[in-house]
Protein backbone atom coordinates (compact mmCIF):
# COMPACT_ATOMS: atom_id res chain seq x y z
CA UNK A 1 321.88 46.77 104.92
CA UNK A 2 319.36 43.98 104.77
CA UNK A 3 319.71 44.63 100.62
CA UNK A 4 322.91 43.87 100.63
CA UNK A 5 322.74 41.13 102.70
CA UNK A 6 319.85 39.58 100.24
CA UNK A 7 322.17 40.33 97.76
CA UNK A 8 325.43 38.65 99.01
CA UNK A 9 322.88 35.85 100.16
CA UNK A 10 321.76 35.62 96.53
CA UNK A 11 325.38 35.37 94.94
CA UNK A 12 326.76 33.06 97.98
CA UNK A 13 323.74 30.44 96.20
CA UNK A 14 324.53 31.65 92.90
CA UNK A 15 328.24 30.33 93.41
CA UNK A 16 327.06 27.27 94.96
CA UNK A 17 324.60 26.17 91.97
CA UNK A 18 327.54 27.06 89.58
CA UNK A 19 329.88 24.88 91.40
CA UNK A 20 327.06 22.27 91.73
CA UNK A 21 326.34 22.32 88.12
CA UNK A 22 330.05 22.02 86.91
CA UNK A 23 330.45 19.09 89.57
CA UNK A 24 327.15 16.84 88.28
CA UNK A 25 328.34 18.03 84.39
CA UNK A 26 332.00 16.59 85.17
CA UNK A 27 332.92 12.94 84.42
CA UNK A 28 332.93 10.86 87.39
CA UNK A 29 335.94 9.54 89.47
CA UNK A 30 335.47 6.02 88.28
CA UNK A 31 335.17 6.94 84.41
CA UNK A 32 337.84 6.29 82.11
CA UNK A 33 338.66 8.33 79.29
CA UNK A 34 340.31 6.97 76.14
CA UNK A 35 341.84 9.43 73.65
CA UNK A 36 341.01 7.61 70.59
CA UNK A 37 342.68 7.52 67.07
CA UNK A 38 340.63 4.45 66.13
CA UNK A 39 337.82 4.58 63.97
CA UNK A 40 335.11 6.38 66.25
CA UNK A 41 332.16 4.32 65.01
CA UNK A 42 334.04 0.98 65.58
CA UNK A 43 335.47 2.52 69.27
CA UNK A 44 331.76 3.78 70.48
CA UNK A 45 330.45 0.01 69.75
CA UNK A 46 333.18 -0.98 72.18
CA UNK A 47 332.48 1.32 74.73
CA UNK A 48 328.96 0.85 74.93
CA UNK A 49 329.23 -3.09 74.77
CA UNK A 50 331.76 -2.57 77.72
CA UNK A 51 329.63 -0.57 79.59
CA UNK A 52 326.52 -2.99 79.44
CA UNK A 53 328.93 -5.58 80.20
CA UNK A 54 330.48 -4.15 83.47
CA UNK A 55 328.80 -1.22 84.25
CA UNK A 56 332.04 1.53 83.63
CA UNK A 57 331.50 4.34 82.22
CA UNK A 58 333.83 5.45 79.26
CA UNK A 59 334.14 8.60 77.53
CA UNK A 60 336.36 9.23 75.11
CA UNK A 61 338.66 12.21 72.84
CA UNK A 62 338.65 11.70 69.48
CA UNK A 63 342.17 12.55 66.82
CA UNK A 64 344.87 11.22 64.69
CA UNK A 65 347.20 9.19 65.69
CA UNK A 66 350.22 11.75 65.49
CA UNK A 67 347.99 14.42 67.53
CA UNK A 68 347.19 11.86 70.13
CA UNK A 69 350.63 10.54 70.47
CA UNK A 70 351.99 13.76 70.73
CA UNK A 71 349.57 15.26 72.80
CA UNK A 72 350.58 11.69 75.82
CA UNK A 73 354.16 12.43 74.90
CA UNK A 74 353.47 16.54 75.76
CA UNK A 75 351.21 15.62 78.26
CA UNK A 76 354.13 12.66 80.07
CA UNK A 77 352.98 11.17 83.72
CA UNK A 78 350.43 14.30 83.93
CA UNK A 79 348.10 12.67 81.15
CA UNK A 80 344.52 12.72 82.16
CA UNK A 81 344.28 9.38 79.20
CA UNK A 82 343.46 5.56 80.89
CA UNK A 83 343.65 4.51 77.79
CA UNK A 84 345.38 4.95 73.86
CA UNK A 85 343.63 3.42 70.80
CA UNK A 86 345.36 3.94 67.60
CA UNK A 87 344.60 3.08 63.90
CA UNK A 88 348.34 2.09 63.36
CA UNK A 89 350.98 1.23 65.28
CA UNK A 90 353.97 3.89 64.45
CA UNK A 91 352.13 6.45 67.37
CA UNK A 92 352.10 3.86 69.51
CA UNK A 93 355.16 2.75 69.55
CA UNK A 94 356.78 6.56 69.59
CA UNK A 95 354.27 6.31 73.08
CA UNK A 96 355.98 3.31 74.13
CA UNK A 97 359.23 4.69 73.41
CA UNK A 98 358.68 7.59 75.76
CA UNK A 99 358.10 5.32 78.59
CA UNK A 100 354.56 6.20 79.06
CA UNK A 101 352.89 3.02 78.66
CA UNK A 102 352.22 0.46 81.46
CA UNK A 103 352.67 -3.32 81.08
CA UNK A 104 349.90 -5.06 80.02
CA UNK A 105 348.17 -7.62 82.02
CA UNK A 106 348.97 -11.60 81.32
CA UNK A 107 345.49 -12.63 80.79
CA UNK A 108 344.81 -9.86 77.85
CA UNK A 109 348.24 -10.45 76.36
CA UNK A 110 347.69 -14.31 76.03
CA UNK A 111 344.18 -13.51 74.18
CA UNK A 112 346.59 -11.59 71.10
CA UNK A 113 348.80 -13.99 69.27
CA UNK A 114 352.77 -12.62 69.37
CA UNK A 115 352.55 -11.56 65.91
CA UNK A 116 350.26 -8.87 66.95
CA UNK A 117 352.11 -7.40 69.59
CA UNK A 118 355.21 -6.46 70.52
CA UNK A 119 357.43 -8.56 72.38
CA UNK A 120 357.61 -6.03 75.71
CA UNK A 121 353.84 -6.11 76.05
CA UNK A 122 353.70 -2.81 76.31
CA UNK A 123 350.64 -2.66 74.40
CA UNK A 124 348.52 -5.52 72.01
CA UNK A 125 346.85 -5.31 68.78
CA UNK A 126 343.01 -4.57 68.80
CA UNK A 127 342.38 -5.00 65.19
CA UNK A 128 344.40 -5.18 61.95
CA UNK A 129 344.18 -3.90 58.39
CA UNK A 130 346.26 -5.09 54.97
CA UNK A 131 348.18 -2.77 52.31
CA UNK A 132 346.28 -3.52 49.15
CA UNK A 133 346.51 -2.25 45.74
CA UNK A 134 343.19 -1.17 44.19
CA UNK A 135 343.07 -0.95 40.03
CA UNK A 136 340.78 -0.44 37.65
CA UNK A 137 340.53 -3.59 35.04
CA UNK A 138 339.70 -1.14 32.20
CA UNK A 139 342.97 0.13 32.43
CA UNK A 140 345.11 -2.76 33.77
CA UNK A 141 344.64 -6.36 32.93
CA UNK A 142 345.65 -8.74 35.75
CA UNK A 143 349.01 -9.82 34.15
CA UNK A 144 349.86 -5.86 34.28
CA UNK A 145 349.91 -5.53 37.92
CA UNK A 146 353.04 -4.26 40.07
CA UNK A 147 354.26 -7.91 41.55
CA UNK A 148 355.45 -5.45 44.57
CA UNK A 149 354.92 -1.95 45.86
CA UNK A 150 358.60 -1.25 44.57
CA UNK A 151 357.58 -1.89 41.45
CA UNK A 152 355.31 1.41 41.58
CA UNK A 153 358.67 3.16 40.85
CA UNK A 154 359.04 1.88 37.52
CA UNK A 155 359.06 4.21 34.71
CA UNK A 156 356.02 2.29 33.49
CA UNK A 157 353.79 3.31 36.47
CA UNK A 158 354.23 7.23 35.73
CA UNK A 159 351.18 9.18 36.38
CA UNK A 160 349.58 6.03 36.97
CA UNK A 161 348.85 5.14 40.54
CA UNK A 162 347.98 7.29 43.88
CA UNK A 163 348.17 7.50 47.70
CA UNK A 164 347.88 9.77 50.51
CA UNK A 165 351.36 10.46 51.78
CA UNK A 166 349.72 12.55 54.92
CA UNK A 167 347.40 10.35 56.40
CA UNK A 168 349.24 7.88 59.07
CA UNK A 169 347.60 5.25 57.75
CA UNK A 170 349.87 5.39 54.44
CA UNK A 171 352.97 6.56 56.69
CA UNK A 172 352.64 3.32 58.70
CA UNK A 173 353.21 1.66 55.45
CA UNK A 174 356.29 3.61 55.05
CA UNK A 175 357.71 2.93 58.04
CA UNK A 176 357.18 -0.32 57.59
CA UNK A 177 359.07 -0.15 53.79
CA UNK A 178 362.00 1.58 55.91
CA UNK A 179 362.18 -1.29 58.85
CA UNK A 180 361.92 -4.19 55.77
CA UNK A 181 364.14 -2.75 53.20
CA UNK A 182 366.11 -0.05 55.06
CA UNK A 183 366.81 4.04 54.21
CA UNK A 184 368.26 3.83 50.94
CA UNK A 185 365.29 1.41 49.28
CA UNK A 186 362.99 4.09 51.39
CA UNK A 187 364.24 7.47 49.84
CA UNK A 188 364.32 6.18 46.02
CA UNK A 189 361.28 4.66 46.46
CA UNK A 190 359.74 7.57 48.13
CA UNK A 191 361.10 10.05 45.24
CA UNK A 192 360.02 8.12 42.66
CA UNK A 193 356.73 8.75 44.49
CA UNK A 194 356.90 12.59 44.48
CA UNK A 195 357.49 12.77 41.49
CA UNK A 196 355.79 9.93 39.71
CA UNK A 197 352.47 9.58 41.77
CA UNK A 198 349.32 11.47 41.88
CA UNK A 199 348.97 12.65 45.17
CA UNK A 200 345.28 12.51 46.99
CA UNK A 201 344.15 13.45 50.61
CA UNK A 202 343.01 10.50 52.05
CA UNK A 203 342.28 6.77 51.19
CA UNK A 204 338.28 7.46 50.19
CA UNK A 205 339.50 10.24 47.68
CA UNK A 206 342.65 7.53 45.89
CA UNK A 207 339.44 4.99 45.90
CA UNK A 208 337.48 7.61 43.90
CA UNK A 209 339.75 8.50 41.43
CA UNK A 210 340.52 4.78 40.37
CA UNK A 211 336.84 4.47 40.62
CA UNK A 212 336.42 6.88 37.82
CA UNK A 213 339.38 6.02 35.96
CA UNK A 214 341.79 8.93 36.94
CA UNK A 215 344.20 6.84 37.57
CA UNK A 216 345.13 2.94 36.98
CA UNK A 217 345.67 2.06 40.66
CA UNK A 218 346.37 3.42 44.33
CA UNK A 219 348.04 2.01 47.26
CA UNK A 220 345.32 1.94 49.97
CA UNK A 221 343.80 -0.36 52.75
CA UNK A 222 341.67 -3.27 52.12
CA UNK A 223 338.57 -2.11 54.71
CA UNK A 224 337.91 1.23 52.52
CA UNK A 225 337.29 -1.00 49.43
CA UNK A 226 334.83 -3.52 51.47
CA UNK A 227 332.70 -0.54 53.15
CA UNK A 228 331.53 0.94 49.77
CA UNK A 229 331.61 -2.71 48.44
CA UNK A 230 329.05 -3.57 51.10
CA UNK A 231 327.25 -0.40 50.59
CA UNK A 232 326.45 1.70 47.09
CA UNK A 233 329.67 0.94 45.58
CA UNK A 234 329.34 4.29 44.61
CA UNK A 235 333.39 5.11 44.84
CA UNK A 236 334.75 1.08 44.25
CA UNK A 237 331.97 -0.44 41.88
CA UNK A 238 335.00 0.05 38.47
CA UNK A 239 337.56 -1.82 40.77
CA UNK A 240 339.33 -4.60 41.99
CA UNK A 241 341.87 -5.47 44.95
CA UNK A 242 344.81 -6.90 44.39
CA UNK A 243 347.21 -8.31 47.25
CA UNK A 244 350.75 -8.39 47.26
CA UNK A 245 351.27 -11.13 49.82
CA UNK A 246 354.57 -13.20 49.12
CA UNK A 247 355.86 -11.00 52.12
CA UNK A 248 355.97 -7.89 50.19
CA UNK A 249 356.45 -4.57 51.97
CA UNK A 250 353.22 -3.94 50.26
CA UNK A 251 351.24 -7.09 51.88
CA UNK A 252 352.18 -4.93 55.58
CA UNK A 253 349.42 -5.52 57.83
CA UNK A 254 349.11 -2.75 59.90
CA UNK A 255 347.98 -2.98 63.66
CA UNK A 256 345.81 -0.78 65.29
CA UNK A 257 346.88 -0.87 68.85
CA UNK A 258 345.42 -0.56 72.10
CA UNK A 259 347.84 0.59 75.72
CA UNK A 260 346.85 1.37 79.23
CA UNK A 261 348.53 4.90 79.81
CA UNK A 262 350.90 4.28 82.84
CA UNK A 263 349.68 7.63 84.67
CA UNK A 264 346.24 6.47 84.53
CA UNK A 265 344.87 6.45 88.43
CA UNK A 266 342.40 3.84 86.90
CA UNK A 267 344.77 1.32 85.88
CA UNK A 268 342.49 -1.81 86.79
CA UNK A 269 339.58 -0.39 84.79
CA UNK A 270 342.01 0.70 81.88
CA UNK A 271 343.22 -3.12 81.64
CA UNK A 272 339.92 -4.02 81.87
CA UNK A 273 338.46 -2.34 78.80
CA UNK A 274 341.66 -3.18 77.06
CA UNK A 275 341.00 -7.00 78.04
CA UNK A 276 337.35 -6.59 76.66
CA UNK A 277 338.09 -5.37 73.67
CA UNK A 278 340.49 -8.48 72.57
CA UNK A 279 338.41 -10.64 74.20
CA UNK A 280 335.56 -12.61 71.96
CA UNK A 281 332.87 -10.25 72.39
CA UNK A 282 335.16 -7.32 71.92
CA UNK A 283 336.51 -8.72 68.43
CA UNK A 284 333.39 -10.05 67.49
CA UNK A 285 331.97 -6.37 67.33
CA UNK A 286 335.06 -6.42 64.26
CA UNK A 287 333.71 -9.39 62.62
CA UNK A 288 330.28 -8.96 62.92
CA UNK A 289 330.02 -5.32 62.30
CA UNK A 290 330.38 -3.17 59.12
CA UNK A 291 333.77 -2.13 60.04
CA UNK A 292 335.59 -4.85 58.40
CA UNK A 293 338.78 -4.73 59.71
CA UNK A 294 340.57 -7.68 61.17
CA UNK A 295 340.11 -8.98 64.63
CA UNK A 296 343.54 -10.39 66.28
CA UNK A 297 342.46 -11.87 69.18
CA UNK A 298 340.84 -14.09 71.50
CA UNK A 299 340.55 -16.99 67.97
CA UNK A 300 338.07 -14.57 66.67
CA UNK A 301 337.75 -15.15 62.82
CA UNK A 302 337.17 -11.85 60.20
CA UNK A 303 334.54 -11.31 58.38
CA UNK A 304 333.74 -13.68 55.70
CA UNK A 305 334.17 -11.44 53.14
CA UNK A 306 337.73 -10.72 53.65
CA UNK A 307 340.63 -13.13 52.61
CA UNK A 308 341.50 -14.33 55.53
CA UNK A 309 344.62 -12.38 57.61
CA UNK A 310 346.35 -16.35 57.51
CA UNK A 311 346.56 -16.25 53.59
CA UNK A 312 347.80 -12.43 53.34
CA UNK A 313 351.58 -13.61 53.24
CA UNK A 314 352.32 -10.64 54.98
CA UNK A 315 355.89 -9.74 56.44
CA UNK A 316 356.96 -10.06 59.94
CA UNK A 317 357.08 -6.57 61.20
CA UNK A 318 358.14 -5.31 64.93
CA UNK A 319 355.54 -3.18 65.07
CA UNK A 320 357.83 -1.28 68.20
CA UNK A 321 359.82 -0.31 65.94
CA UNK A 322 358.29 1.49 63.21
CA UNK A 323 359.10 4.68 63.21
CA UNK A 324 357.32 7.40 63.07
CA UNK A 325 359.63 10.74 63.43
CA UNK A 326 362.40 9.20 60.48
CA UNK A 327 359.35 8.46 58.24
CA UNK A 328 357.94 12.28 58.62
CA UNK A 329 361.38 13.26 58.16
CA UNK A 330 362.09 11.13 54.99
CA UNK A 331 358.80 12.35 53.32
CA UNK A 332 359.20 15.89 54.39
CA UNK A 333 362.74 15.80 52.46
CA UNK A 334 361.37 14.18 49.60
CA UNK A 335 358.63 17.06 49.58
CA UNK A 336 355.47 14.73 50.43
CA UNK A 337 354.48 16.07 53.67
């Protein structure tokens, strides 16, 4: 008897330090959590500067944009996320659409000028990135250039340029083709594309391949060009960057956006951190760090390096209303996705 009584002692303690453990081990009641479809690098800078700054604790899930956006939309007002950081904007906005965003506060929307945001408020821009179109001068002089992305349909440009239809980064470019120039422009444009372009998985391998002369150009964005610029110049060192601008769809700017989730229990906090992050020292972690993105907010100018976002000519966009679903549906029937 007095065994088993050890015994049941023993496991009663057992349970106890288990349920101990798991408490210490989970996050705490006042610590946000972010899913995250930003760059991680660039969004672990912000935390930590945010943390030393106020003393919150942030952890954060890491994904795509699509997974993340999906996963809030799934998820609806039972979403353990404070917080949603995208890379582009289309995922946002299909959040936003579903109703699951909360209003963001007056003092962090007047840091982001209206061009980078949407007119609701819903959520702001955190950083920003331009379309560019990076070519290899051995194989294109600069009077040969495409004077817009349209042109890349052109008989001429035939097994001669690249992209990567299934990132979101590209797709956010198509959606914002389809908002500017409508369905019609889109799907040519698009099929000219399947069957014209050399497809590639991501932006680094399209920068490679004009690198090494695979291919004249590739539609990609500017910051992938500056990294390895700034770097070995192992995959850009054969190149140049050329810029649309003249409001071209291909001089799109695309926002990476930042929204307080509206089931978050932590809503103060959430606004906080969103606050932070367009706030000086929040966008001077863009311009100062090897990121090289554009900051939007708070006056904060980009790194020196860049052309400035002022002298992009880009194209007004409403970035609530690119869309995400008709662009995977477009490139799915023009067998890109």
């Amino acid at each position: 008897m007095r065994v088993r009584r050890l015994r049941a002692a023993l496991a009663a303690l057992t349970a106890f330090a288990t349920v101990a453990s798991a408490v210490a081990c989970s996050p705490g009641s006042d610590e946000l959590l972010v899913y995250n479809a930003q760059h991680e690098s660039l969004t672990k800078e912000w935390i930590e500067a945010f943390t030393r700054e106020t003393g919150i604790k942030v952890r954060y899930r890491q994904g795509g944009d699509t997974e993340l956006g999906n996963q809030i939309i799934a998820e609806g007002t039972n979403s353990p996320a404070d917080v949603f950081l995208t890379e582009n904007s289309p995922a946002m906005a299909a959040v936003e659409r579903a109703g699951l965003l909360a209003a963001v506060d007056s003092q962090t929307v007047a840091q982001v000028p209206a061009q980078y945001r949407p007119a609701n408020n819903t959520w702001v821009g955190v950083a920003a990135r331009s379309t560019v179109f990076v070519y290899n001068p051995e194989q294109l002089s600069s009077d040969q250039l495409p004077k817009s992305l349209l042109d890349l349909q052109n008989p001429e440009w035939r097994g001669r340029w690249g992209a990567p239809p299934a990132k979101a980064d590209f797709q956010a470019i198509v959606a914002a083709l389809l908002q500017l120039r409508g369905e019609a422009v889109t799907e040519q444009w698009l099929a000219a594309m399947k069957s014209d372009a050399v497809l590639y998985t991501d932006n680094i391998a399209t920068l490679r391949a004009v690198n090494n002369g695979d291919i004249a150009g590739g539609v990609i964005y500017h910051y992938y060009w500056y990294r390895d610029q700034a770097k070995t110049k192992e995959m850009s060192g054969n190149t140049k960057l050329h810029y649309f601008k003249n409001e071209d769809p291909g001089a799109f700017v695309s926002l990476s956006g930042g929204g307080v989730v509206a089931s978050s229990t932590k809503a103060d906090r959430a606004q906080q951190f969103i606050r932070f992050v367009t706030g000086v020292q929040g966008q001077e972690i863009i311009s100062d760090g090897n990121s090289f993105e554009y900051p939007v907010g708070s006056g904060v100018p980009a790194n020196s390096a860049l052309v400035p976002l002022d002298q992009l000519q880009a194209p007004a966009v409403n970035p609530s209303d690119l869309d995400a679903a008709a662009v995977t549906d477009l490139m799915t029937r023009a067998g890109l996705l």
